[in-house]
Protein backbone atom coordinates (compact mmCIF):
# COMPACT_ATOMS: atom_id res chain seq x y z
CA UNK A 1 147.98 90.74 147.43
CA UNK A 2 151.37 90.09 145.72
CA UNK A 3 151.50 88.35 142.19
CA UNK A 4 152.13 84.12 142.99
CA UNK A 5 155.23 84.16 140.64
CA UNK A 6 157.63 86.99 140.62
CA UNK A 7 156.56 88.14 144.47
CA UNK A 8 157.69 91.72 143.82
CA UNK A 9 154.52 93.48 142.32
CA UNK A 10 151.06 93.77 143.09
CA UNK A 11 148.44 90.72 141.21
CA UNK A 12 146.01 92.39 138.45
CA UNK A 13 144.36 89.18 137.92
CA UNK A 14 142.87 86.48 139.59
CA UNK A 15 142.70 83.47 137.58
CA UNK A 16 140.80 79.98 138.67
CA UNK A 17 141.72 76.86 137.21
CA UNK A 18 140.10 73.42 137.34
CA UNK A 19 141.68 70.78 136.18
CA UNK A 20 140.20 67.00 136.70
CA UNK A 21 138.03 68.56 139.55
CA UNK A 22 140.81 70.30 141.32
CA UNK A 23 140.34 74.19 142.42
CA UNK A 24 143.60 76.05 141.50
CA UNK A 25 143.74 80.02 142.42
CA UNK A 26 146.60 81.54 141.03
CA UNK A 27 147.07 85.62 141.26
CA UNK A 28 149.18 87.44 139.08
CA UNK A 29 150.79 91.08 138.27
CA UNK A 30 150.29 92.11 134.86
CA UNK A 31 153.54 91.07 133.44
CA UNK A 32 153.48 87.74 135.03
CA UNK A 33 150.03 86.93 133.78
CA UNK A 34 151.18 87.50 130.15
CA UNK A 35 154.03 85.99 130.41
CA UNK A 36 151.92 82.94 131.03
CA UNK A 37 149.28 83.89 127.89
CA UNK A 38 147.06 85.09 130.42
CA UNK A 39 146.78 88.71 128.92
CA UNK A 40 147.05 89.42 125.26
CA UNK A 41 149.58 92.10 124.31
CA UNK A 42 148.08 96.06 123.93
CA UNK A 43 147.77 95.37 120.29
CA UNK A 44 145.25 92.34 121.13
CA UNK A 45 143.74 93.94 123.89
CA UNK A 46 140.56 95.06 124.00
CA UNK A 47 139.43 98.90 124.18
CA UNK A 48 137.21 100.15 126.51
CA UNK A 49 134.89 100.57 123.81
CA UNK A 50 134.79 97.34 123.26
CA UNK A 51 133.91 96.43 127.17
CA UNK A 52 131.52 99.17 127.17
CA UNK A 53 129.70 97.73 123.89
CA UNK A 54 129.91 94.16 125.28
CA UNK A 55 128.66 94.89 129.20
CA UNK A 56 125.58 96.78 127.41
CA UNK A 57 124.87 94.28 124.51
CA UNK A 58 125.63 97.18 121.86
CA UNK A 59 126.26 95.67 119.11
CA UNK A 60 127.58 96.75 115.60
CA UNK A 61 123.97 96.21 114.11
CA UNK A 62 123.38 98.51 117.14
CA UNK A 63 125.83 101.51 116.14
CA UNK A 64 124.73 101.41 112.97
CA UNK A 65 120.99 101.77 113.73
CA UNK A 66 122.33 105.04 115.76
CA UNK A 67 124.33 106.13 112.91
CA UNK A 68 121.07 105.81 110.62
CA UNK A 69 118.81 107.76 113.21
CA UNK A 70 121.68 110.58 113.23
CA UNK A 71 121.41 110.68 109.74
CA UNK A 72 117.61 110.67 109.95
CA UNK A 73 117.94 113.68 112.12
CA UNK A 74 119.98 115.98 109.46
CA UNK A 75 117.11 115.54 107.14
CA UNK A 76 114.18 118.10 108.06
CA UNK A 77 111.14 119.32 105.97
CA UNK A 78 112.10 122.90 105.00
CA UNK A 79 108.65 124.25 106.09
CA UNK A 80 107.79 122.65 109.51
CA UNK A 81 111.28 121.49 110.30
CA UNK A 82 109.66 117.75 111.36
CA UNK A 83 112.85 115.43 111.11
CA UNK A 84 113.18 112.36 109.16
CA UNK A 85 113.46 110.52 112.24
CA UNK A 86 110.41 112.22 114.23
CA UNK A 87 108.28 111.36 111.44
CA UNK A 88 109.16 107.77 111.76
CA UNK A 89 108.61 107.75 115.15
CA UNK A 90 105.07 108.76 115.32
CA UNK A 91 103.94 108.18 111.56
CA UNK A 92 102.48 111.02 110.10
CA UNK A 93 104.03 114.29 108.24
CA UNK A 94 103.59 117.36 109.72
CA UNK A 95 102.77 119.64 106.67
CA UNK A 96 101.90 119.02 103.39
CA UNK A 97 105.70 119.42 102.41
CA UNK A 98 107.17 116.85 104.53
CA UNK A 99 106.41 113.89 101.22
CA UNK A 100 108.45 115.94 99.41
CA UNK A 101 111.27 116.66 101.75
CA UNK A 102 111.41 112.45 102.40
CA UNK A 103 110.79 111.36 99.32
CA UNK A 104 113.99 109.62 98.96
CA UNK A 105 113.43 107.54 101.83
CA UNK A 106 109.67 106.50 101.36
CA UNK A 107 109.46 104.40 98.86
CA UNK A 108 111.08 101.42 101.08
CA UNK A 109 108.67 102.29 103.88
CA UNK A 110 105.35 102.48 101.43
CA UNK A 111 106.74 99.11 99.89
CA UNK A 112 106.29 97.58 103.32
CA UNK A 113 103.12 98.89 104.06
CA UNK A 114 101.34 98.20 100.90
CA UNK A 115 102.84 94.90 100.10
CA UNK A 116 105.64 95.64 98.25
CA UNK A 117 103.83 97.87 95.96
CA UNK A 118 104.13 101.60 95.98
CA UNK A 119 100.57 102.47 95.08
CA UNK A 120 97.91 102.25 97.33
CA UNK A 121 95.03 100.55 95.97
CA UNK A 122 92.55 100.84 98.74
CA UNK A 123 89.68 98.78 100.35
CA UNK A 124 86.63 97.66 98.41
CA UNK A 125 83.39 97.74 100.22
CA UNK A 126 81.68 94.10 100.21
CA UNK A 127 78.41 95.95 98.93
CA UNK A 128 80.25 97.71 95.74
CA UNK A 129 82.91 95.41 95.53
CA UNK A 130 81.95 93.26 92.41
CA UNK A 131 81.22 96.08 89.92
CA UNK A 132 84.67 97.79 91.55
CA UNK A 133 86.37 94.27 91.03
CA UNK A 134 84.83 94.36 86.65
CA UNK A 135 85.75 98.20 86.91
CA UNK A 136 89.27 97.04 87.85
CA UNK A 137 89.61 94.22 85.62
CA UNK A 138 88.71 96.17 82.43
CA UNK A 139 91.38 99.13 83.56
CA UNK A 140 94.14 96.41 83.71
CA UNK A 141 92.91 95.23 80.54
CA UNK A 142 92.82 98.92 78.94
CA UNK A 143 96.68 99.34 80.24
CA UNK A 144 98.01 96.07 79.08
CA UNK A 145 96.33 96.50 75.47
CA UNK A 146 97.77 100.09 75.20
CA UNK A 147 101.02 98.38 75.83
CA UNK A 148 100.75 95.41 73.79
CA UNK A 149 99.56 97.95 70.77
CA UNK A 150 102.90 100.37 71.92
CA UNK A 151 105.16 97.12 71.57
CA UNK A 152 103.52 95.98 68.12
CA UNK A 153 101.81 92.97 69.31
CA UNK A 154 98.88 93.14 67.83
CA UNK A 155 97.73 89.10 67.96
CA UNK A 156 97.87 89.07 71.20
CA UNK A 157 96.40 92.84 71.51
CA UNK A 158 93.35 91.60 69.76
CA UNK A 159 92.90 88.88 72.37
CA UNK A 160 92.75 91.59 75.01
CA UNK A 161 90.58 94.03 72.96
CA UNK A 162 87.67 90.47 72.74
CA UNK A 163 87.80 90.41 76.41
CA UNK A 164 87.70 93.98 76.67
CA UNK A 165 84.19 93.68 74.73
CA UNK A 166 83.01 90.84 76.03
CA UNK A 167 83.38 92.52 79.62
CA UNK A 168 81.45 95.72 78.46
CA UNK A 169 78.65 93.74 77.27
CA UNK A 170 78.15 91.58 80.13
CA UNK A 171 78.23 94.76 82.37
CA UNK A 172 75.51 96.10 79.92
CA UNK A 173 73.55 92.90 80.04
CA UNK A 174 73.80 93.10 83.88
CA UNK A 175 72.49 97.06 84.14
CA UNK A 176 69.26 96.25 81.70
């Protein structure tokens, strides 16, 4: 099919125009059409990198998460050789050296799973769980009034130290 307007070269591109409900074909050669501002200049143009990225739905949130798992892949433990990326993938190390070798990249991963904590506290059992709850309590007590008597605030250490006392001798009270 030759191009509508020049008539010399062969059309490129099909364009279809309606305007107020009226079908216009027009076919054009490649000059033609951007002459008209069909076709952007090379410059503009898109690479065919971009229409492979656009036909598949990569996106650049896509390459990245590829550049990231290529990066995961460089890092290996030095004594199994498990990746970065395998261990993500199914969610256990393979030796004992593997926290060691990812240690760098845990602590975001931990702060998920443990709600945005990095130590694991663990599960109480409903049967143990009071005296674990006091137990807990008076440790979180003990750390704060070691840092309140560190920081020299000793009015509001001796607050701490009464409840500190008065929790010991209920937990007496409750073992006699």
């Amino acid at each position: 099919m030759q191009c509508m307007e020049c008539h010399e070269r062969p059309a490129a591109l099909h364009v279809t125009e309606i305007v107020n409900g009226t079908k216009r074909e027009r076919h054009l050669c490649e000059q033609c059409a951007q002459q008209k501002g069909y076709v952007a200049n090379q410059e503009e143009a898109y690479s065919l990198h971009d229409l492979i990225t656009g036909l598949f739905g990569v996106n650049q949130v896509d390459l990245q998460q590829g550049q990231r798992m290529i990066q995961e892949e460089a890092i290996k433990c030095k004594q199994c050789q498990m990746s970065f990326h395998e261990f993500r993938k199914i969610g256990r190390f393979g030796c004992a050296h593997c926290y060691e070798s990812f240690k760098s990249r845990l602590a975001p991963i931990f702060r998920r799973i443990h709600s945005s904590s990095l130590k694991h506290h663990g599960k109480i059992p409903k049967r143990q769980g009071q005296k674990l709850h006091v137990q807990k309590e008076l440790d979180n007590h003990r750390e704060e009034l070691a840092r309140l008597i560190e920081d020299e605030e000793f009015e509001q250490a001796a607050v701490i130290r009464d409840k500190i006392k008065a929790i010991e001798e209920k937990k007496e009270g409750d073992h006699s």
